[in-house]
PDB file of N, CA and C in Angstrom:
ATOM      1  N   UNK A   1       4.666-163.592 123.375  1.00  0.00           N
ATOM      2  CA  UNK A   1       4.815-162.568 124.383  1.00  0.00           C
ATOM      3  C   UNK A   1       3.803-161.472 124.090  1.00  0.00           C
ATOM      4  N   UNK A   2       2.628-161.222 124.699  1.00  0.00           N
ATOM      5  CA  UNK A   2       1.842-160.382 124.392  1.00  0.00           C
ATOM      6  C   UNK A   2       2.481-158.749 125.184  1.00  0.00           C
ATOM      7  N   UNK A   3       1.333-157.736 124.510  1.00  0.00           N
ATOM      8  CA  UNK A   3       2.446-156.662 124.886  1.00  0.00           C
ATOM      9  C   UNK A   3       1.783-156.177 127.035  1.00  0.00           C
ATOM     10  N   UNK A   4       0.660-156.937 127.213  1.00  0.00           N
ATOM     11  CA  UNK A   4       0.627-156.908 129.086  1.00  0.00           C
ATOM     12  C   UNK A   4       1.451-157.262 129.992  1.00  0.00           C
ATOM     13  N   UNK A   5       2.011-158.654 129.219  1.00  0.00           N
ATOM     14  CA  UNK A   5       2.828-159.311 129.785  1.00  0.00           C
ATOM     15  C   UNK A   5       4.330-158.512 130.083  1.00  0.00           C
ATOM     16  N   UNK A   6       4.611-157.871 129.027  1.00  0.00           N
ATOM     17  CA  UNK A   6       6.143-156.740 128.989  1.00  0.00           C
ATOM     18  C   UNK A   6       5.502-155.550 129.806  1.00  0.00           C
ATOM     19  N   UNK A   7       4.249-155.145 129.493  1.00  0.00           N
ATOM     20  CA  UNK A   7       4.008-154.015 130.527  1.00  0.00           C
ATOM     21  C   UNK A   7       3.991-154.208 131.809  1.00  0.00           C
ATOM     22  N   UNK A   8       3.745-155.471 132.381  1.00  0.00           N
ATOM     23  CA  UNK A   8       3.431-155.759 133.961  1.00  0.00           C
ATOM     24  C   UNK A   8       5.101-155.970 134.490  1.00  0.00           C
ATOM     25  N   UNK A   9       6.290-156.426 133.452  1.00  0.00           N
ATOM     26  CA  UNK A   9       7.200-156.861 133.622  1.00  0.00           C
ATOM     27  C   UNK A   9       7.920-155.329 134.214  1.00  0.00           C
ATOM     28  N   UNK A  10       7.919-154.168 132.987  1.00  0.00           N
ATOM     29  CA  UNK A  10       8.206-152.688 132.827  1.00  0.00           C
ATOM     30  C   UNK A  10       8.169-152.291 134.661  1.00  0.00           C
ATOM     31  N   UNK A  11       6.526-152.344 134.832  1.00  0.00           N
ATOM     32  CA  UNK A  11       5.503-151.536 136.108  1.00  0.00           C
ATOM     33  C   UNK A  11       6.689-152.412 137.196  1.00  0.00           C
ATOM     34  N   UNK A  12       6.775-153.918 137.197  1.00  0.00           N
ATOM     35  CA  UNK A  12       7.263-153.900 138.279  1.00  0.00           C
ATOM     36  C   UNK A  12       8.653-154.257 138.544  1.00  0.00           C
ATOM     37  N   UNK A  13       9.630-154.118 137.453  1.00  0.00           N
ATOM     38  CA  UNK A  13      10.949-153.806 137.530  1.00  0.00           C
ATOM     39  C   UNK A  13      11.178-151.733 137.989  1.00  0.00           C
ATOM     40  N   UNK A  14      10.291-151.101 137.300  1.00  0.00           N
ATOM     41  CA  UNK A  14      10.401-149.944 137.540  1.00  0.00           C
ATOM     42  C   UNK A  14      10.180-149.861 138.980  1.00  0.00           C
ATOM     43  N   UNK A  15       8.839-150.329 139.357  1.00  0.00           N
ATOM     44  CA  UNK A  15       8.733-150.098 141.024  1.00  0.00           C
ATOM     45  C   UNK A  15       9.994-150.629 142.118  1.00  0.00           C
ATOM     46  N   UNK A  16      10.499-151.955 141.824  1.00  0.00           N
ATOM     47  CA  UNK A  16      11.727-152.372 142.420  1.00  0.00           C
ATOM     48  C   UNK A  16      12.356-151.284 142.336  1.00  0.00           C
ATOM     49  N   UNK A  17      12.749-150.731 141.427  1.00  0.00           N
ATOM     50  CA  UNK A  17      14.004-149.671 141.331  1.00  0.00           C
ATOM     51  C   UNK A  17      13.829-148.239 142.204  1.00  0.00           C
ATOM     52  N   UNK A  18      12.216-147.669 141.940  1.00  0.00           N
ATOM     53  CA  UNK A  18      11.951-147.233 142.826  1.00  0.00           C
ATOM     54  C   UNK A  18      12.221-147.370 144.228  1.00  0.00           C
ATOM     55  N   UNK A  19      11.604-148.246 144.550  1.00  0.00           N
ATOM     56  CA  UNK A  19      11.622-148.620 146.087  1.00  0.00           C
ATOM     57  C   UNK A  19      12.981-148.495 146.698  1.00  0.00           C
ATOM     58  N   UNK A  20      13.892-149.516 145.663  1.00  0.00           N
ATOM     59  CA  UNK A  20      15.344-149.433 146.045  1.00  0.00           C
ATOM     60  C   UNK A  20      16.337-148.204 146.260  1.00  0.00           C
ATOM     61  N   UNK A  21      15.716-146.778 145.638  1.00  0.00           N
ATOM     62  CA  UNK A  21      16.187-145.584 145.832  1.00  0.00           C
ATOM     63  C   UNK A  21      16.444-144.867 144.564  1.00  0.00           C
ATOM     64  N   UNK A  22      16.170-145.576 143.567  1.00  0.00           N
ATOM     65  CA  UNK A  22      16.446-144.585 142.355  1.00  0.00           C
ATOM     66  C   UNK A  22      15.648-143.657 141.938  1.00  0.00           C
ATOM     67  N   UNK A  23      15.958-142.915 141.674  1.00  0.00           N
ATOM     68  CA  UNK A  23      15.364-141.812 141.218  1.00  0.00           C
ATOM     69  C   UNK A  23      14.575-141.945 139.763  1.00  0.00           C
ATOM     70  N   UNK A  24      13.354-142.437 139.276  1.00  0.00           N
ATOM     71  CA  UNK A  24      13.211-142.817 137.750  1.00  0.00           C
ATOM     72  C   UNK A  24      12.934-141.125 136.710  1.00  0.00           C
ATOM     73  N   UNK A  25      13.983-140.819 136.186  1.00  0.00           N
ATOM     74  CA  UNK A  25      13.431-139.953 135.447  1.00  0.00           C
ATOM     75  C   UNK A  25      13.980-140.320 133.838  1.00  0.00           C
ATOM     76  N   UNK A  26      14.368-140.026 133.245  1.00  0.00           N
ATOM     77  CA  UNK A  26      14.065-139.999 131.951  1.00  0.00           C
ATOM     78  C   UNK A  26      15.248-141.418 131.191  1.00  0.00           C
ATOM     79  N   UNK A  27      16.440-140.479 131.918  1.00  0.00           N
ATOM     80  CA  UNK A  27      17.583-141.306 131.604  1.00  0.00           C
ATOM     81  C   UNK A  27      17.667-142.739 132.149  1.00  0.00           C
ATOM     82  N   UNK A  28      16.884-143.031 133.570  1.00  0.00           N
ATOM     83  CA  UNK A  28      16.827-144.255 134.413  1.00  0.00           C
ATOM     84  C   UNK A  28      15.324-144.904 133.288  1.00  0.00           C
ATOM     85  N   UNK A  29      14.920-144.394 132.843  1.00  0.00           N
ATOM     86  CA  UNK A  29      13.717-145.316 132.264  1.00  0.00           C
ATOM     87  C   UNK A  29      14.259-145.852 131.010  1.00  0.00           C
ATOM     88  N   UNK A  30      15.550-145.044 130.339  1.00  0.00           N
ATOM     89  CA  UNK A  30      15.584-145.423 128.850  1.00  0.00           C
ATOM     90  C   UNK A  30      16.716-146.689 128.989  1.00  0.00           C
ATOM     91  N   UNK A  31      17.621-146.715 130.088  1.00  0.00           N
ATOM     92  CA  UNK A  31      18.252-147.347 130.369  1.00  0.00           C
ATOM     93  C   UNK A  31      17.681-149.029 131.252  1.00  0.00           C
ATOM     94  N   UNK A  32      16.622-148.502 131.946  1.00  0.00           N
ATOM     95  CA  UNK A  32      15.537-149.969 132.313  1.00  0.00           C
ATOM     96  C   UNK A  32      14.999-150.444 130.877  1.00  0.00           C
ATOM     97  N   UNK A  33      14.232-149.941 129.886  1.00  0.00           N
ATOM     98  CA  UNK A  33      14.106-150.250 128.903  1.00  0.00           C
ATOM     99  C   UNK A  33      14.838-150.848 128.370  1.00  0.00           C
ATOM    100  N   UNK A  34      16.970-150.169 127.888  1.00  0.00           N
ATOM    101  CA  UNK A  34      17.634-151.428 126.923  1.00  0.00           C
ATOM    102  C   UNK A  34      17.923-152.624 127.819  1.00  0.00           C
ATOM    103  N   UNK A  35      17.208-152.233 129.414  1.00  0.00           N
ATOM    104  CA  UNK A  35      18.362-153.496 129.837  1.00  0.00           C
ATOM    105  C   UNK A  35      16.939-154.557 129.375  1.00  0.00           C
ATOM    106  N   UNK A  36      15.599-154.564 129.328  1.00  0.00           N
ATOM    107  CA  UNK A  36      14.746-155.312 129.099  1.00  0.00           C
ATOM    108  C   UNK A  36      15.010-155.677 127.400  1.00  0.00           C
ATOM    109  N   UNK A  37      15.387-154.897 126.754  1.00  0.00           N
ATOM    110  CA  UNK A  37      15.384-155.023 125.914  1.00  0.00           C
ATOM    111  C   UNK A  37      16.842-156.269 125.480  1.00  0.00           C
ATOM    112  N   UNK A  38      17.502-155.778 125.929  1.00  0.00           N
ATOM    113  CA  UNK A  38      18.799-157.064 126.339  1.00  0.00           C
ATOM    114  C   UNK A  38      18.687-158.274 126.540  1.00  0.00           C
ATOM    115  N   UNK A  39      17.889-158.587 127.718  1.00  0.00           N
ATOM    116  CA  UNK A  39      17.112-159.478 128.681  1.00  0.00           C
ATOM    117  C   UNK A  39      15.843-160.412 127.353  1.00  0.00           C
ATOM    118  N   UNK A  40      15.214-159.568 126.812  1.00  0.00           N
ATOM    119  CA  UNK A  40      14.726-160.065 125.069  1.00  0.00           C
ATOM    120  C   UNK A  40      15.295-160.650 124.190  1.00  0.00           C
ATOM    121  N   UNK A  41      16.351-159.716 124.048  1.00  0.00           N
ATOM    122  CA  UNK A  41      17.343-160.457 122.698  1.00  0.00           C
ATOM    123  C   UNK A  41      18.298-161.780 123.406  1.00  0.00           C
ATOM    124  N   UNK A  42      18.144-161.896 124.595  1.00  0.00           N
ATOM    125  CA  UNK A  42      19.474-163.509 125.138  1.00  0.00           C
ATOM    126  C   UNK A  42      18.302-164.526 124.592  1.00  0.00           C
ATOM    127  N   UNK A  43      16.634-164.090 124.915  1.00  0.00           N
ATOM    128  CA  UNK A  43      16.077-165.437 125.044  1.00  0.00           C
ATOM    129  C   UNK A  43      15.949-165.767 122.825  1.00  0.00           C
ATOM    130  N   UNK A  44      16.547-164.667 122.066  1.00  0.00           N
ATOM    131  CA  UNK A  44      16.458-165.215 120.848  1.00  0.00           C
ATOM    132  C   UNK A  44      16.303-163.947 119.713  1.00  0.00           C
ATOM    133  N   UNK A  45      16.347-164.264 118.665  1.00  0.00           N
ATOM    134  CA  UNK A  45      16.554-162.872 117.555  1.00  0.00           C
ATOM    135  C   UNK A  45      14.876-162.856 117.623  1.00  0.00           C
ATOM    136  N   UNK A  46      14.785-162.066 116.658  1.00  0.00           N
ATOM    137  CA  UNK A  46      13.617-161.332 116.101  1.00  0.00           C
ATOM    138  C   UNK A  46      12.735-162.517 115.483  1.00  0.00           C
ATOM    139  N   UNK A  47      11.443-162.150 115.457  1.00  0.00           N
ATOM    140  CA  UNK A  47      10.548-163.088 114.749  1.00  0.00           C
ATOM    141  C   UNK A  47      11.139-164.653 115.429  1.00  0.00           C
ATOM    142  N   UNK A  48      11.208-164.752 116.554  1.00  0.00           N
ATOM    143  CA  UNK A  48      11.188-165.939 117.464  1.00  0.00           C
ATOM    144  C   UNK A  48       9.807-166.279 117.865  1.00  0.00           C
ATOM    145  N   UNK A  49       9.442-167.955 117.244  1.00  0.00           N
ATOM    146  CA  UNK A  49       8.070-168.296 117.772  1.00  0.00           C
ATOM    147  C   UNK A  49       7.985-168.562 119.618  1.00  0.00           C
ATOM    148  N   UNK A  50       9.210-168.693 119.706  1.00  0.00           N
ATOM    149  CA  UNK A  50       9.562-169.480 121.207  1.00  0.00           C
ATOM    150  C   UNK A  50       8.674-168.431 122.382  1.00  0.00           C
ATOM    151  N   UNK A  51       7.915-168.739 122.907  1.00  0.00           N
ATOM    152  CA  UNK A  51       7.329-167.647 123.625  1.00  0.00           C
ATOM    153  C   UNK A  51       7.530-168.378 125.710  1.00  0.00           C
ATOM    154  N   UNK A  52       8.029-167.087 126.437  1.00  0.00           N
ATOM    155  CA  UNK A  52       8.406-167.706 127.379  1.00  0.00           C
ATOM    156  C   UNK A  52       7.589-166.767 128.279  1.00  0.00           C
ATOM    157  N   UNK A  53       7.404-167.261 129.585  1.00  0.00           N
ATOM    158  CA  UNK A  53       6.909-166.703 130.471  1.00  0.00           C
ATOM    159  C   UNK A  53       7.199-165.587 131.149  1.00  0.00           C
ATOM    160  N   UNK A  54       6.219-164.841 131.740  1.00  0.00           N
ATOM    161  CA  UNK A  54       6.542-162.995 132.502  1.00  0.00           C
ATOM    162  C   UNK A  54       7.465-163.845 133.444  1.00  0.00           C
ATOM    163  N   UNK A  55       7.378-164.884 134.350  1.00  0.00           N
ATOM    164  CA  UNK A  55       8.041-165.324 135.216  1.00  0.00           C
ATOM    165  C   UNK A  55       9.902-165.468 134.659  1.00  0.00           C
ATOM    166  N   UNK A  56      10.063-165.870 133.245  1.00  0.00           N
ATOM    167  CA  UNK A  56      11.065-166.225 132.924  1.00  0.00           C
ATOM    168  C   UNK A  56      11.941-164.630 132.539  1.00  0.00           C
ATOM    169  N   UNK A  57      11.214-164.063 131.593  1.00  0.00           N
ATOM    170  CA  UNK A  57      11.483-162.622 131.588  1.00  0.00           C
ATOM    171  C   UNK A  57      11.623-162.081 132.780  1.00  0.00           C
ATOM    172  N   UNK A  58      11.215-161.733 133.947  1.00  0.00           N
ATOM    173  CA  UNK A  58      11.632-160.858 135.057  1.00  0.00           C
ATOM    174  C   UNK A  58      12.669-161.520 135.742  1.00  0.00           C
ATOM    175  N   UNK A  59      12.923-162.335 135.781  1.00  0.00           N
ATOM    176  CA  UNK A  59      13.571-163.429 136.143  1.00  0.00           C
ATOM    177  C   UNK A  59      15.319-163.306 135.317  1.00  0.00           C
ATOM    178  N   UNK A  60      15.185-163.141 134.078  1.00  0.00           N
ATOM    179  CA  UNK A  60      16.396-162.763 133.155  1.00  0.00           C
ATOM    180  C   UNK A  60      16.921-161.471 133.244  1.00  0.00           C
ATOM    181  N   UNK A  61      15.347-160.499 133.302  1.00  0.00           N
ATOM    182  CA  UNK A  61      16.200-158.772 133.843  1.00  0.00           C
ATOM    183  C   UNK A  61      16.479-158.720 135.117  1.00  0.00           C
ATOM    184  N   UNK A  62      15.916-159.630 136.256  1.00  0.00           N
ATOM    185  CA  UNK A  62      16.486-158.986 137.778  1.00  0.00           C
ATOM    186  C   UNK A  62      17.752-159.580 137.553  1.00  0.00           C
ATOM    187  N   UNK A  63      18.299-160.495 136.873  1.00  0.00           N
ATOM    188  CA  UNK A  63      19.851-161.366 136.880  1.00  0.00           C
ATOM    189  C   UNK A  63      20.929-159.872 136.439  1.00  0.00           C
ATOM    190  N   UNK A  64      20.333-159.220 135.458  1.00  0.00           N
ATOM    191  CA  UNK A  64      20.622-158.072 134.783  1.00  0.00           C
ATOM    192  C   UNK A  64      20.627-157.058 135.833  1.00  0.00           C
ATOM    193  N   UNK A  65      20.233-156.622 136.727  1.00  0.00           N
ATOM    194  CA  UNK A  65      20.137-155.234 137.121  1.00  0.00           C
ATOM    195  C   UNK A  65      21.364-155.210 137.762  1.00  0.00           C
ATOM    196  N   UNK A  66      22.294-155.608 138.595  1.00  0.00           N
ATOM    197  CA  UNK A  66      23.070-155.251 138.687  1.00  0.00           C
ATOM    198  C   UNK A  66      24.123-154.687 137.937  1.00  0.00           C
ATOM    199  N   UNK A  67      24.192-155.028 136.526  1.00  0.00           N
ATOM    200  CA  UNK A  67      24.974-154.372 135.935  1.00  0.00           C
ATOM    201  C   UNK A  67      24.687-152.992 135.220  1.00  0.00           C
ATOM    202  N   UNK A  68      23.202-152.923 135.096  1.00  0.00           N
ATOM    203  CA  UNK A  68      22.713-151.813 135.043  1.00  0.00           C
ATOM    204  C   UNK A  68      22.510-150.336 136.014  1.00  0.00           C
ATOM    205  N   UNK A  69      22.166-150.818 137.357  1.00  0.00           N
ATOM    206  CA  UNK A  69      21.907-150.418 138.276  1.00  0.00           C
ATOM    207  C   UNK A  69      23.088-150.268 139.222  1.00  0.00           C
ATOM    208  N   UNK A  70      23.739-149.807 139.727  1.00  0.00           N
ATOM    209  CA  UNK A  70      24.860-150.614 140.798  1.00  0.00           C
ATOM    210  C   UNK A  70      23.913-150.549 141.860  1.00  0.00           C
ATOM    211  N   UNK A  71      24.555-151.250 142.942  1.00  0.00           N
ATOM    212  CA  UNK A  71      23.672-151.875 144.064  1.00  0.00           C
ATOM    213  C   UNK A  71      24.449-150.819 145.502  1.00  0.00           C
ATOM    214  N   UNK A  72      23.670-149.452 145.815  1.00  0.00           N
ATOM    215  CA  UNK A  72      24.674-148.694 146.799  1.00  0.00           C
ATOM    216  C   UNK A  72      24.563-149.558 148.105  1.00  0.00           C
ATOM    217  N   UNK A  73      25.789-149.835 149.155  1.00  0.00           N
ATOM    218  CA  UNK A  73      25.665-150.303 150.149  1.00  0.00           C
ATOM    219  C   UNK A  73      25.509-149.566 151.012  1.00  0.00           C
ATOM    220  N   UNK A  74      24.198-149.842 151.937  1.00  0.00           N
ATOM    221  CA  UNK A  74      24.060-149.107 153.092  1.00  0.00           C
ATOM    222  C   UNK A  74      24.926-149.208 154.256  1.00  0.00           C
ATOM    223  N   UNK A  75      25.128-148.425 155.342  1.00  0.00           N
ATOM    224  CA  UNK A  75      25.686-149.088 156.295  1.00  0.00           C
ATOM    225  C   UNK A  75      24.874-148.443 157.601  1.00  0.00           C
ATOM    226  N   UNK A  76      24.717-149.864 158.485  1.00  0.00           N
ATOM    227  CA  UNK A  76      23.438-149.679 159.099  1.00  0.00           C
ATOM    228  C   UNK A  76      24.095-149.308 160.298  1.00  0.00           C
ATOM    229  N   UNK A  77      23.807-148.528 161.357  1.00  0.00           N
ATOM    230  CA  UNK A  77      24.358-147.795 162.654  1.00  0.00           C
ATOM    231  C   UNK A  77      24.137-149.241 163.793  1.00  0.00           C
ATOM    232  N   UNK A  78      25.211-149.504 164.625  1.00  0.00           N
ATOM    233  CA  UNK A  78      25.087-149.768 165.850  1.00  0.00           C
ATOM    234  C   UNK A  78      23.620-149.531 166.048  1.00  0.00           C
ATOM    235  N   UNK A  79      22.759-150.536 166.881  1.00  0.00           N
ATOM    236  CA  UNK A  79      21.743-150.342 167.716  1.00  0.00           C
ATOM    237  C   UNK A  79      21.467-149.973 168.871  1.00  0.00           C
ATOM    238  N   UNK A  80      22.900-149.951 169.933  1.00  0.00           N
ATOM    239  CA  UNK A  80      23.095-149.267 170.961  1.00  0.00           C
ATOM    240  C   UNK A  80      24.415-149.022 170.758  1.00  0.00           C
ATOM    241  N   UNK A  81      24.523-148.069 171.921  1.00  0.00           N
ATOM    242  CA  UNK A  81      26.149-147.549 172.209  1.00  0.00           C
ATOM    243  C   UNK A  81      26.889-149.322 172.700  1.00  0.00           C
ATOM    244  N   UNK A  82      28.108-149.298 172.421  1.00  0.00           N
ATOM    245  CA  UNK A  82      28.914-150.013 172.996  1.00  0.00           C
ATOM    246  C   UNK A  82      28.361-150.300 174.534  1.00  0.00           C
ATOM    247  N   UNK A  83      28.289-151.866 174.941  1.00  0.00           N
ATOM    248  CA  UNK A  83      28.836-151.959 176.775  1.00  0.00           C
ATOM    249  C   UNK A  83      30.066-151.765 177.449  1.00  0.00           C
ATOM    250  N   UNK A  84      29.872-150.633 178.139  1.00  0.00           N
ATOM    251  CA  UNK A  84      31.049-150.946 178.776  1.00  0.00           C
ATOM    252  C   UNK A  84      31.306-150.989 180.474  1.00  0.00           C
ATOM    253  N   UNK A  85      32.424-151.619 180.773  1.00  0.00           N
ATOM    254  CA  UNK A  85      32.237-152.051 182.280  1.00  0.00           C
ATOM    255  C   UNK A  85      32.241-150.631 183.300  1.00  0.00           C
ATOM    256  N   UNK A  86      31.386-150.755 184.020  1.00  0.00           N
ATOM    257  CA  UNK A  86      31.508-149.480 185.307  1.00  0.00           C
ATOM    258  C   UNK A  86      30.963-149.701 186.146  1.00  0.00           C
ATOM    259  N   UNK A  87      30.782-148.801 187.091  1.00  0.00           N
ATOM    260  CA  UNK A  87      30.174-149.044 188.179  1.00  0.00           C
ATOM    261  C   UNK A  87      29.328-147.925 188.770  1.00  0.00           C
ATOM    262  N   UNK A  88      28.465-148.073 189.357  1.00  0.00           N
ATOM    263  CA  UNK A  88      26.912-147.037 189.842  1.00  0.00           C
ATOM    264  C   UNK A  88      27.255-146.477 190.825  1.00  0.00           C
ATOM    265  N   UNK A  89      28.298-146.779 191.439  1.00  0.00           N
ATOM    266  CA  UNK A  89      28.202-146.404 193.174  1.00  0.00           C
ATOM    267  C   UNK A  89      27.980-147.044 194.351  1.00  0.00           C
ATOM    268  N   UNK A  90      27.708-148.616 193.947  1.00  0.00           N
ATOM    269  CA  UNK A  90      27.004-149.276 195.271  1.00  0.00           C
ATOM    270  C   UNK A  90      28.800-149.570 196.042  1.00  0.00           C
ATOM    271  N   UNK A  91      28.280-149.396 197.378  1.00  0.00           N
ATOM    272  CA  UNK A  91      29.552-149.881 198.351  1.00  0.00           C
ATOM    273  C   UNK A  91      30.278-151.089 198.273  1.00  0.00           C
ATOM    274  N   UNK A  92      31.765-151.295 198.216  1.00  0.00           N
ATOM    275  CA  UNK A  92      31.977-152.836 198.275  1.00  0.00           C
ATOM    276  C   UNK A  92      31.777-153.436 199.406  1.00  0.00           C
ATOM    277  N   UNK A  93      31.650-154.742 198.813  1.00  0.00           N
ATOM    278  CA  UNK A  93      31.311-155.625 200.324  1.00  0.00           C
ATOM    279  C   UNK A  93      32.365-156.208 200.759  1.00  0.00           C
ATOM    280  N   UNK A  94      32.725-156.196 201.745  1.00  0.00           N
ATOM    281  CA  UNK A  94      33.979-156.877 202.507  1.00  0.00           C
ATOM    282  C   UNK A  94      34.858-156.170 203.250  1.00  0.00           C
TER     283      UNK A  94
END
């Protein structure tokens, strides 16, 4: 695991989180950090030759963010008002 590979992993778990609405300041970075750091220690202890891919790593922390992160639910508005039945004014026929 070279150390680009954890930095590109860092840049774009941080940006997800961004995007998603969090706010990254000090406490949200140290906490993205243990969860990577978590996400490290499942694939094996220390001084592990086993070397796995950025794909497999981002892949193990996005499984993770929910428990890190909670996930707020939006709730998206009606796109129009309700239909409802009426009438314009035209005359009846008959």
């Amino acid at each position: 695991m070279t150390a680009q590979t954890l930095q590109r992993v860092v840049v774009r778990l941080s940006t997800y989180l961004t995007e998603s609405g969090v706010t990254m300041n000090r406490s949200m970075s140290r906490k993205l950090l243990k969860m990577l750091a978590d996400a490290l220690a499942e694939t094996g202890g220390e001084g592990e030759t086993d070397d796995f891919s950025e794909a497999q790593l981002l892949a193990r922390a996005m499984d993770r963010l929910p428990d890190y992160f909670p996930v707020v639910e939006e709730t998206i508005p009606a796109p129009a008002p309700p239909l409802l039945r009426g009438s314009i004014g035209y005359p009846a026929h008959g």
